[in-house]
N, C-alpha and C. Protein backbone atom coordinates (compact mmCIF):
# COMPACT_ATOMS: atom_id res chain seq x y z
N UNK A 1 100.07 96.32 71.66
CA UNK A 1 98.81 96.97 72.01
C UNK A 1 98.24 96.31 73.25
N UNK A 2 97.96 97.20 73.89
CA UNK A 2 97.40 96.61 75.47
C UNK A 2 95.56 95.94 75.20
N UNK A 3 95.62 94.85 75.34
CA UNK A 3 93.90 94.42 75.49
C UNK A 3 93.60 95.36 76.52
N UNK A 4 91.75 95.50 75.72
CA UNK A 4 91.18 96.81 76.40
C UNK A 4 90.71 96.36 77.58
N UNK A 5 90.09 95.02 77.61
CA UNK A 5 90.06 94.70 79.50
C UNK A 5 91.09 94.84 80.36
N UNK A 6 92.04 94.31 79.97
CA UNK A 6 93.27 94.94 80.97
C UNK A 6 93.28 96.54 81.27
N UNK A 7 93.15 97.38 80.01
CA UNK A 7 93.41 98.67 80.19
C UNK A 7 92.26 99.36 80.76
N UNK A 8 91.18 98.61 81.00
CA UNK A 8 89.66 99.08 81.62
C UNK A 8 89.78 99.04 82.80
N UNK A 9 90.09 97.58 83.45
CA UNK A 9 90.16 96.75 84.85
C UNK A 9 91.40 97.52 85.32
N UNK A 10 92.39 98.18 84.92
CA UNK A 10 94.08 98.80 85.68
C UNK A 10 93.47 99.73 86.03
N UNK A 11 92.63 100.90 84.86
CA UNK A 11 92.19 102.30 85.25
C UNK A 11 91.49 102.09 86.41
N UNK A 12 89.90 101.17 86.21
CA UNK A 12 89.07 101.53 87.14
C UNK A 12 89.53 101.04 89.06
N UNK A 13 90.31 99.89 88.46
CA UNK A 13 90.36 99.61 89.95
C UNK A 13 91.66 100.05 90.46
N UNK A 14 92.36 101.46 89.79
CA UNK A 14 93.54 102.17 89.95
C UNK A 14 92.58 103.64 90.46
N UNK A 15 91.78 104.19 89.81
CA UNK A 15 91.10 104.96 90.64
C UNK A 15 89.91 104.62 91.51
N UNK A 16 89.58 103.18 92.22
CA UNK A 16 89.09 102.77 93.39
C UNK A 16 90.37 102.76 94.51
N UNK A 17 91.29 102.16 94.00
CA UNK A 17 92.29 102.12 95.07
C UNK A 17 92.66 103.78 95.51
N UNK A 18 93.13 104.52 94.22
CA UNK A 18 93.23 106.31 94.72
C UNK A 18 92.14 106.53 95.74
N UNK A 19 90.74 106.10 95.08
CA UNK A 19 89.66 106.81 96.62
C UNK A 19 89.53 106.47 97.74
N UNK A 20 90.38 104.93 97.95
CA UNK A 20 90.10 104.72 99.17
C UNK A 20 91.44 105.25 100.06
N UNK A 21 92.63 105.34 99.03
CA UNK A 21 93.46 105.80 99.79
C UNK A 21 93.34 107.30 100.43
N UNK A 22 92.47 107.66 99.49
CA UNK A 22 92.62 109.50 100.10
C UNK A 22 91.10 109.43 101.15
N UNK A 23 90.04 108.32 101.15
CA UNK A 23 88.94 108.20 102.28
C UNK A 23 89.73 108.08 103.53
N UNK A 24 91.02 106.98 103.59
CA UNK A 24 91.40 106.59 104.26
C UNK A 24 92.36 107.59 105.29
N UNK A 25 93.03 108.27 104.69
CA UNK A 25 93.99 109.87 104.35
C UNK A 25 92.78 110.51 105.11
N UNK A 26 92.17 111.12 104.69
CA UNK A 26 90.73 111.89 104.99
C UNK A 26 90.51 111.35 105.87
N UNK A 27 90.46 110.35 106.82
CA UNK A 27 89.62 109.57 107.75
C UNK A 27 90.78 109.92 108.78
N UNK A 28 91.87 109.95 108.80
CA UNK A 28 93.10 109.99 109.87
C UNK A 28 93.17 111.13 109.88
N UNK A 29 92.84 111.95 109.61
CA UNK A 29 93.06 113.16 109.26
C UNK A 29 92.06 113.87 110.24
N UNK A 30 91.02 113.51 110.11
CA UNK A 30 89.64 114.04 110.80
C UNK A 30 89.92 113.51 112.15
N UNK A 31 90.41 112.24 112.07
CA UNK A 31 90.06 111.77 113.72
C UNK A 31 91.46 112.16 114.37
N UNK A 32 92.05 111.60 114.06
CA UNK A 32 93.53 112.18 115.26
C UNK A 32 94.89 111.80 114.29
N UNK A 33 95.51 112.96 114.02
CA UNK A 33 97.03 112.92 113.22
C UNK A 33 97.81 112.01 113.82
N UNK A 34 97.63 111.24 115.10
CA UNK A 34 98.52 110.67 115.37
C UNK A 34 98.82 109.24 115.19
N UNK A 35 97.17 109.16 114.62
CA UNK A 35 97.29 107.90 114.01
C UNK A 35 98.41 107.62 112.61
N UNK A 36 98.62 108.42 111.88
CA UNK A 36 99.82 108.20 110.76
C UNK A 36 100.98 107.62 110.90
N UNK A 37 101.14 107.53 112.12
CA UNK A 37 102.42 106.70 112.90
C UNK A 37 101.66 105.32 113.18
N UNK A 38 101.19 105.19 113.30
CA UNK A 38 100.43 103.97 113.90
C UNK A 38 101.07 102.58 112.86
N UNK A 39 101.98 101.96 113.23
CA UNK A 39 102.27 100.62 112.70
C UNK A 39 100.82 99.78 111.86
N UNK A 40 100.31 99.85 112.61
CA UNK A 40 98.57 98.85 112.79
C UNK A 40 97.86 99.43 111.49
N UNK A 41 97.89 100.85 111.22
CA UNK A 41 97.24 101.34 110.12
C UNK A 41 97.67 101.28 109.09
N UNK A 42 99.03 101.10 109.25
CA UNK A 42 99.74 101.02 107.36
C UNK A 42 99.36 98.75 106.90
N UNK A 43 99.32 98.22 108.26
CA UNK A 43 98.95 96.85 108.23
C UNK A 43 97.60 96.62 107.34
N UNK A 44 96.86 97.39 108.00
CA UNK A 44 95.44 97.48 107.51
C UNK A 44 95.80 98.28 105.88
N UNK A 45 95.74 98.73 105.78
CA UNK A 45 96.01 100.00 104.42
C UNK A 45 96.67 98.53 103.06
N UNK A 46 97.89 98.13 103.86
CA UNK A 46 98.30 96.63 102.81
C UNK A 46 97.52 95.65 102.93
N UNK A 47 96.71 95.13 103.70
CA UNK A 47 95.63 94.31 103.36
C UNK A 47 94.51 94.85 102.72
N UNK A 48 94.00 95.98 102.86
CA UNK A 48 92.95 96.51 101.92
C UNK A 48 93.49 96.73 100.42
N UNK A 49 95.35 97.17 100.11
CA UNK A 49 95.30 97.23 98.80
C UNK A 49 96.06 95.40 98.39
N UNK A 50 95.94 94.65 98.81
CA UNK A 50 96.32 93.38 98.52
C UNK A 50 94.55 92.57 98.07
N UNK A 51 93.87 92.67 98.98
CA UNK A 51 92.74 92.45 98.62
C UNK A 51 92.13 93.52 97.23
N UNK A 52 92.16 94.29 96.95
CA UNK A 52 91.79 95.02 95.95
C UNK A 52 92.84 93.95 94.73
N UNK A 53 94.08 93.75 94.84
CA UNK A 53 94.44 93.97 93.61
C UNK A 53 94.23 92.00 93.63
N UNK A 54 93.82 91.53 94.56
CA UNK A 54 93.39 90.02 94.37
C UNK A 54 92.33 89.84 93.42
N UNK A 55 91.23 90.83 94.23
CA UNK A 55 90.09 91.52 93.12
C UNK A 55 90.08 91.75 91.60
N UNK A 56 91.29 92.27 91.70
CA UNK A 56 91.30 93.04 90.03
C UNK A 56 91.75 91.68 88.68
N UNK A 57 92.81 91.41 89.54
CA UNK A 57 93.49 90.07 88.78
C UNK A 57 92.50 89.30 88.52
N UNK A 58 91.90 88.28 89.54
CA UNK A 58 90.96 87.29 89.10
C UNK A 58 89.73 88.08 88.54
N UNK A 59 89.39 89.15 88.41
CA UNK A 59 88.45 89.52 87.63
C UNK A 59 88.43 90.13 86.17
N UNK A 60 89.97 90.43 85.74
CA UNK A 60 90.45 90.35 84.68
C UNK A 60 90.77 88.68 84.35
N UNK A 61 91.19 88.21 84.77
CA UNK A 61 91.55 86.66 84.50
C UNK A 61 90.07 86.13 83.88
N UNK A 62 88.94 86.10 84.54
CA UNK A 62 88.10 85.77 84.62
C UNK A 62 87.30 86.50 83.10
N UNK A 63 87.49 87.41 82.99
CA UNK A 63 86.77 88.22 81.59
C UNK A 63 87.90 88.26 80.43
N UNK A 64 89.03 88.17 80.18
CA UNK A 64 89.46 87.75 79.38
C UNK A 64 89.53 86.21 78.67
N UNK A 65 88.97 85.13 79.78
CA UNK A 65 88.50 84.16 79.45
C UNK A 65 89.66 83.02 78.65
N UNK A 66 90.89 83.08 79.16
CA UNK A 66 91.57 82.07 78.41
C UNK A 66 92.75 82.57 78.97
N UNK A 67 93.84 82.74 77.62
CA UNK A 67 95.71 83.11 78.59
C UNK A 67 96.03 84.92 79.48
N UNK A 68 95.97 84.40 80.21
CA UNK A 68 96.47 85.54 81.12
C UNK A 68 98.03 85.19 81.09
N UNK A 69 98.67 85.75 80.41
CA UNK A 69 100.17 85.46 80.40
C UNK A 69 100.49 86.45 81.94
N UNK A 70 102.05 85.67 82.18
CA UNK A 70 102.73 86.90 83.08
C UNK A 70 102.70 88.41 82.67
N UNK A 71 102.81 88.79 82.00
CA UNK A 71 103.01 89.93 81.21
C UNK A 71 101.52 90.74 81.16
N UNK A 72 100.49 90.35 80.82
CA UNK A 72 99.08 90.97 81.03
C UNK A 72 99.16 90.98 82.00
N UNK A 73 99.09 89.69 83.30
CA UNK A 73 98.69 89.86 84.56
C UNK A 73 99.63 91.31 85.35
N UNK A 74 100.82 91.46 84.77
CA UNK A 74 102.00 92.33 85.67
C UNK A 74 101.28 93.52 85.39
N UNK A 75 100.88 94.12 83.96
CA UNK A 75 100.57 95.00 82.92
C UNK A 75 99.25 95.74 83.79
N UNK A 76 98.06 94.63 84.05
CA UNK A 76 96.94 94.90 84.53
C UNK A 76 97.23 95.39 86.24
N UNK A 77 98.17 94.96 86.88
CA UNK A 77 98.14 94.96 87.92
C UNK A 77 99.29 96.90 88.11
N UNK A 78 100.15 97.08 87.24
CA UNK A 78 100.84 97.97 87.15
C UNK A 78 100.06 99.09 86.88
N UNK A 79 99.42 99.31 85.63
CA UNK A 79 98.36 100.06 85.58
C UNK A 79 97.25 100.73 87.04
N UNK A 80 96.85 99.94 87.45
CA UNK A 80 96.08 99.93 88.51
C UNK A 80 96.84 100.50 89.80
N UNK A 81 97.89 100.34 89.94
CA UNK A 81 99.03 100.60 90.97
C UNK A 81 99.45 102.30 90.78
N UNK A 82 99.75 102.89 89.21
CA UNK A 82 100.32 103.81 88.75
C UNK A 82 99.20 104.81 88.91
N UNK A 83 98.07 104.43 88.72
CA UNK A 83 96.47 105.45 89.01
C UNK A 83 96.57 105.68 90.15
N UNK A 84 96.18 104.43 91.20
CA UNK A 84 95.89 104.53 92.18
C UNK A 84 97.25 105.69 93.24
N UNK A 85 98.53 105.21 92.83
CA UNK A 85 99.20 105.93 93.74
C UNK A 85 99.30 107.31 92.89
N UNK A 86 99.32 107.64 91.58
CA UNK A 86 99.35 109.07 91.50
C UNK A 86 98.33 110.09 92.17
N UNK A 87 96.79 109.21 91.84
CA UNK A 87 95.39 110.40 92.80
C UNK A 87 96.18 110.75 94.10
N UNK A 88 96.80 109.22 94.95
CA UNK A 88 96.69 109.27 96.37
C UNK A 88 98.20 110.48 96.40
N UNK A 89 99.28 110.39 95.67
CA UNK A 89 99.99 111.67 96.02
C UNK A 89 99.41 112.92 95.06
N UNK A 90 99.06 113.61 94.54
CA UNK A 90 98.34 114.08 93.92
C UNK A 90 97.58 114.98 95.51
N UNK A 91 96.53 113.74 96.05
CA UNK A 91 95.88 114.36 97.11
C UNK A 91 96.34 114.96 98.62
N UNK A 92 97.34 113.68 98.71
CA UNK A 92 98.77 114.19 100.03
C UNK A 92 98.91 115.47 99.60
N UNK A 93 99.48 115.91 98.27
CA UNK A 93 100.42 116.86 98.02
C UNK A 93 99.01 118.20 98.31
N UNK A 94 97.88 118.29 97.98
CA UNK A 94 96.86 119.18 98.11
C UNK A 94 96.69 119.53 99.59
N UNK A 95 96.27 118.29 100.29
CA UNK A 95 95.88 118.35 101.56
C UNK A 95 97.12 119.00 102.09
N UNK A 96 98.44 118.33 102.79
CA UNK A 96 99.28 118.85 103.47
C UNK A 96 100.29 120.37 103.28
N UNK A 97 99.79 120.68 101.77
CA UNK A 97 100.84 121.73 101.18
C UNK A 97 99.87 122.65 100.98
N UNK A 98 98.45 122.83 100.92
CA UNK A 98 97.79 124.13 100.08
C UNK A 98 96.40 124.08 101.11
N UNK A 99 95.95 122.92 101.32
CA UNK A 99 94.41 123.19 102.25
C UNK A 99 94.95 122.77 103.43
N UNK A 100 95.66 122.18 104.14
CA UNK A 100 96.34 122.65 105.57
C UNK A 100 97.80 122.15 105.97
N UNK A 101 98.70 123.20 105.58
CA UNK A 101 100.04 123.21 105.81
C UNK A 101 100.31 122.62 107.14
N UNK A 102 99.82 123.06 108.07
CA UNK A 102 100.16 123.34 109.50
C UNK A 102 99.80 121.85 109.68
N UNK A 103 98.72 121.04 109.53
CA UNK A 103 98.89 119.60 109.40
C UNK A 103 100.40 118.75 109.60
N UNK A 104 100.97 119.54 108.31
CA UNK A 104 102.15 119.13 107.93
C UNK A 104 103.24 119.40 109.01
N UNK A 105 103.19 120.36 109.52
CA UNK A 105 104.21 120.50 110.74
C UNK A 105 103.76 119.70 112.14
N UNK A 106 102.48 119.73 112.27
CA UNK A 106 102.22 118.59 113.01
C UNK A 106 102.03 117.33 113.60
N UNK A 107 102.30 116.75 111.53
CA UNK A 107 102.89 115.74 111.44
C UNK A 107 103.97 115.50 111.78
N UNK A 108 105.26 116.11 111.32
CA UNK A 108 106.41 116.35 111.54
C UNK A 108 107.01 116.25 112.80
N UNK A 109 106.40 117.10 114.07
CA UNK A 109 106.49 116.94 114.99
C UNK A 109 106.40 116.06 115.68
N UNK A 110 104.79 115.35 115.30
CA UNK A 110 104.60 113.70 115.92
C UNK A 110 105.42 112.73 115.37
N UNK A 111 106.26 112.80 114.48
CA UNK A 111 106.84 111.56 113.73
C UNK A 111 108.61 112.22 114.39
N UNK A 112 108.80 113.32 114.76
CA UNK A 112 110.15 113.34 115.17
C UNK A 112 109.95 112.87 116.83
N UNK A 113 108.67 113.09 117.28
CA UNK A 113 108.53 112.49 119.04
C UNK A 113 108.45 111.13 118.92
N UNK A 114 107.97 110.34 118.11
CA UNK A 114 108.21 109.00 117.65
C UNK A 114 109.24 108.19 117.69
N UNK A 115 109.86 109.10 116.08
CA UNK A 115 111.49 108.54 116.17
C UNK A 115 112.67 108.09 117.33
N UNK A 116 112.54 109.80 118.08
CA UNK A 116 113.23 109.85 119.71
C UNK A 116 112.70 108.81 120.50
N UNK A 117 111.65 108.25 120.77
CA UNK A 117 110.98 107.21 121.58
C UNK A 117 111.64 106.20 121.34
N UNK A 118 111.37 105.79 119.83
CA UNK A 118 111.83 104.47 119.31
C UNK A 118 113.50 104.37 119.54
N UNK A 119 113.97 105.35 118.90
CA UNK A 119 115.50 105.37 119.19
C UNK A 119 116.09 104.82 120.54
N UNK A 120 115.28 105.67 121.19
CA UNK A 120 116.02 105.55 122.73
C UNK A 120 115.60 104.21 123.33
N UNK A 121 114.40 103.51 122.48
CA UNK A 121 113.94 101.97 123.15
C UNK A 121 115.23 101.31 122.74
N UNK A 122 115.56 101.25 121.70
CA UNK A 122 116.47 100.45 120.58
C UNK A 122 117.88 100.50 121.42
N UNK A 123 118.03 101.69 122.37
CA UNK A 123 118.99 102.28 122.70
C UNK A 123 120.11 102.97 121.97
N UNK A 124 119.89 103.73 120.62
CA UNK A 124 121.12 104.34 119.87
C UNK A 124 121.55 105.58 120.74
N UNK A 125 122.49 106.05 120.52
CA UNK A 125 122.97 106.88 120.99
C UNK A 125 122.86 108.29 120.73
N UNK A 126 122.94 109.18 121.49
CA UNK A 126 122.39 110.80 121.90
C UNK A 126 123.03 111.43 120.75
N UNK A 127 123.96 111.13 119.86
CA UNK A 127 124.60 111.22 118.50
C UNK A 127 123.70 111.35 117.66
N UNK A 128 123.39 109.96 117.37
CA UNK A 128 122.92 109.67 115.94
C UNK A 128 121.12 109.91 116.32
N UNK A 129 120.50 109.59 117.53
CA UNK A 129 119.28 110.49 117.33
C UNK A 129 118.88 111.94 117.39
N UNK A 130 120.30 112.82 117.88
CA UNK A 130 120.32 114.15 117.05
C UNK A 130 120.70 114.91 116.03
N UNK A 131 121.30 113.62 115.32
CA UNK A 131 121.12 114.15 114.03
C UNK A 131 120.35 113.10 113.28
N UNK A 132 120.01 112.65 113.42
CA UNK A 132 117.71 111.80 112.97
C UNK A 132 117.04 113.31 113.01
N UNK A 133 117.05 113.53 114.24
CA UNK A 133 116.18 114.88 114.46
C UNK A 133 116.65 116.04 113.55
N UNK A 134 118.05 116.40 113.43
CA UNK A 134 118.16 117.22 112.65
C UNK A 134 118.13 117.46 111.01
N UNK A 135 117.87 116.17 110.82
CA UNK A 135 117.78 115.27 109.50
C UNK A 135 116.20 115.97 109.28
N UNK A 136 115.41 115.14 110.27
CA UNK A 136 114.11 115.16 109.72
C UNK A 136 113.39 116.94 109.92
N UNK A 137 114.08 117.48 110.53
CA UNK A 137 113.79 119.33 110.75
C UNK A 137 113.68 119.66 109.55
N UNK A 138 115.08 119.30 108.74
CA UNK A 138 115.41 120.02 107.41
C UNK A 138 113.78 119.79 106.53
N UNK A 139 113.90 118.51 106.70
CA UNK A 139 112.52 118.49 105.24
C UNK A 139 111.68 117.61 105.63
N UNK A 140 110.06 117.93 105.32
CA UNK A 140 109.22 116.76 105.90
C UNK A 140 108.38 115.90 105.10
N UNK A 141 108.18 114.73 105.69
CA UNK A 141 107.85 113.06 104.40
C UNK A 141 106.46 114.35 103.74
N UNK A 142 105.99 115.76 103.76
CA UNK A 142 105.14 115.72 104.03
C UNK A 142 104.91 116.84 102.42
N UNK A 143 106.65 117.23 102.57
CA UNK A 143 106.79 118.22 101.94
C UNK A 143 106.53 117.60 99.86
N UNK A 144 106.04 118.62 99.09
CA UNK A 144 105.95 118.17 97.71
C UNK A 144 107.25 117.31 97.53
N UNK A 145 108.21 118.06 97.48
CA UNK A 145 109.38 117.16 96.94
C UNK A 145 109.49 115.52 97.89
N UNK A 146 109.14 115.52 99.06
CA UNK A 146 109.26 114.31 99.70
C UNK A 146 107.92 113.32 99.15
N UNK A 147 106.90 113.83 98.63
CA UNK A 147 106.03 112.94 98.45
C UNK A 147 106.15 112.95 97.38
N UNK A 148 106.33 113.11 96.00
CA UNK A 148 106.80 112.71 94.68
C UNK A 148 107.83 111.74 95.07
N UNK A 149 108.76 112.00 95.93
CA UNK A 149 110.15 110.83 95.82
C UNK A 149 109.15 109.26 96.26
N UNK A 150 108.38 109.42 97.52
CA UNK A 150 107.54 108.83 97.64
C UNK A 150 106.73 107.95 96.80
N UNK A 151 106.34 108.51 96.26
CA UNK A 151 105.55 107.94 95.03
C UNK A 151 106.56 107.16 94.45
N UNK A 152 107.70 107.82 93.95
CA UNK A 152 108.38 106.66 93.14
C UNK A 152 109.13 105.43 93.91
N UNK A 153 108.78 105.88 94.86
CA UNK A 153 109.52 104.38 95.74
C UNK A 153 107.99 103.32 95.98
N UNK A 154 106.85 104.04 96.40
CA UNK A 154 105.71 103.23 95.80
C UNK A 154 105.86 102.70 94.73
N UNK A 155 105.92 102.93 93.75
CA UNK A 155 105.54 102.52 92.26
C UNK A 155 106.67 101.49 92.17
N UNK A 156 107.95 101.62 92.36
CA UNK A 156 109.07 100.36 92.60
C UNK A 156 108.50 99.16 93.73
N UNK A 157 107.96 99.62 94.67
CA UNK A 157 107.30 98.42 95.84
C UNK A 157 106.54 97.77 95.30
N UNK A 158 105.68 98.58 94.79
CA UNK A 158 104.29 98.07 93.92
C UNK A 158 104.26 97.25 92.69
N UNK A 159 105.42 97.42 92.07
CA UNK A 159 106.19 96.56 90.87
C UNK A 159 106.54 95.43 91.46
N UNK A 160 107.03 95.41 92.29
CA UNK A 160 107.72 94.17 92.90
C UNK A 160 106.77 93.31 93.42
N UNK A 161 105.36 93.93 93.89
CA UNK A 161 104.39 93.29 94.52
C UNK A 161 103.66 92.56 93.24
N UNK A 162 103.75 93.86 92.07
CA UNK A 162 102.92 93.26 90.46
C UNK A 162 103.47 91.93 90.22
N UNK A 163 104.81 91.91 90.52
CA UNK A 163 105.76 90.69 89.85
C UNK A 163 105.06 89.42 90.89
N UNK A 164 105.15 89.50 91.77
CA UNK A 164 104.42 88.52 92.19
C UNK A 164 103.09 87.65 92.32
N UNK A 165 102.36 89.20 92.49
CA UNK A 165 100.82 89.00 92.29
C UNK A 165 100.59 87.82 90.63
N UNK A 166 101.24 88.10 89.81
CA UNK A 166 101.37 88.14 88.72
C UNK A 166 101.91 86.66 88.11
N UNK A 167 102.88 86.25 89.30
CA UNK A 167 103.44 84.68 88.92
C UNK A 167 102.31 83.85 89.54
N UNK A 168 101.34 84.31 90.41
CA UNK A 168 100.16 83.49 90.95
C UNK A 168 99.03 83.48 89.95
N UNK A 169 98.90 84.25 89.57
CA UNK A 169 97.58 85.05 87.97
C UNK A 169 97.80 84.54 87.25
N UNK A 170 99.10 84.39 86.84
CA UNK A 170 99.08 83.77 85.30
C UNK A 170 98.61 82.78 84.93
N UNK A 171 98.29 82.74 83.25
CA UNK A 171 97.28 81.12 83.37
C UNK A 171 98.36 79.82 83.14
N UNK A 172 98.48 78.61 83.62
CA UNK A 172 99.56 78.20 83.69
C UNK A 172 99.26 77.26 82.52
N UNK A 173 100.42 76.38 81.94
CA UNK A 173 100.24 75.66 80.87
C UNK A 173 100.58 74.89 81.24
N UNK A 174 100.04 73.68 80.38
CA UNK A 174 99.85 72.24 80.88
C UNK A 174 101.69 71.53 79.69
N UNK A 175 102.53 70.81 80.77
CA UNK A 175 103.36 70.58 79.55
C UNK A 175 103.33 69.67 78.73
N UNK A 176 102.04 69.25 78.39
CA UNK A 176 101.82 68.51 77.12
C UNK A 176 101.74 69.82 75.65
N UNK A 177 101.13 70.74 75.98
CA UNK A 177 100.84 71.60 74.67
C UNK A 177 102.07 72.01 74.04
């Protein structure tokens, strides 16, 4: 049985993290699509959800008041991760597929003028960045099926991040007991 602070503290600060991800979504959105490429913004985006889930831990740690095993701390932090990224695809999948498609191709477009840029810095060859391009034509990060796969490669990152967050959280024991 999951303690109910854990299962309080995962929900609520699993749908704070969903709102800021879709404010944040919403905010790039309004000002210029081309920020979604932007290296600098996904930087920012992992320090805002690293600080959140620093938040959540020591404030579950803190109100449960004694053993935070590995296992609560992973539990509390997983929870919170599984909310937060379902709202935020949930809301991708609304915004880019049903209230403005054409977004979505415009994304598409800026992220295949990207790719070609980067490619050709790197120097690969006129080969393999036309078929990148013809790769990314077929289907876009933008499309339902690409953002569900999405999500589950979140939720694996985010596990891996729990596992860690989680060996720092835990309450440690003294080896006399």
């Amino acid at each position: 049985m999951i303690n109910e602070i854990i299962k309080k503290n995962g929900i609520t600060f699993g749908i704070v993290t969903g709102i800021i991800s879709c404010l944040l979504t919403s905010t790039i959105y309004a000002v210029d699509l081309n920020l979604f490429i932007k290296p600098w913004i996904g930087a920012i985006s992992i320090v805002i959800y690293l600080i959140i889930g620093i938040v959540l831990l020591s404030k579950t740690k803190k109100e449960i008041n004694g053993d935070f095993s590995f296992k609560d701390a992973f539990t509390t932090y997983f929870i919170s991760a599984v909310v937060g990224i379902l709202i935020s695809t949930l809301f991708n999948i609304m915004l880019f597929n049903f209230i403005d498609p054409s977004a979505k191709e415009t994304l598409n477009e800026i992220t295949i003028k990207y790719t070609i840029n980067m490619m050709q810095k790197f120097g690969a060859p006129s080969s393999s960045i036309n078929e990148a391009i013809k790769g990314m034509k077929e289907s876009s990060p933008y499309d339902i099926d690409s953002l569900l796969k999405g999500m589950v490669t979140s939720l694996i990152f985010s596990s891996i991040f729990g596992l860690i967050m989680a060996a720092f959280f835990k309450t440690r024991r003294s080896s006399q007991e």
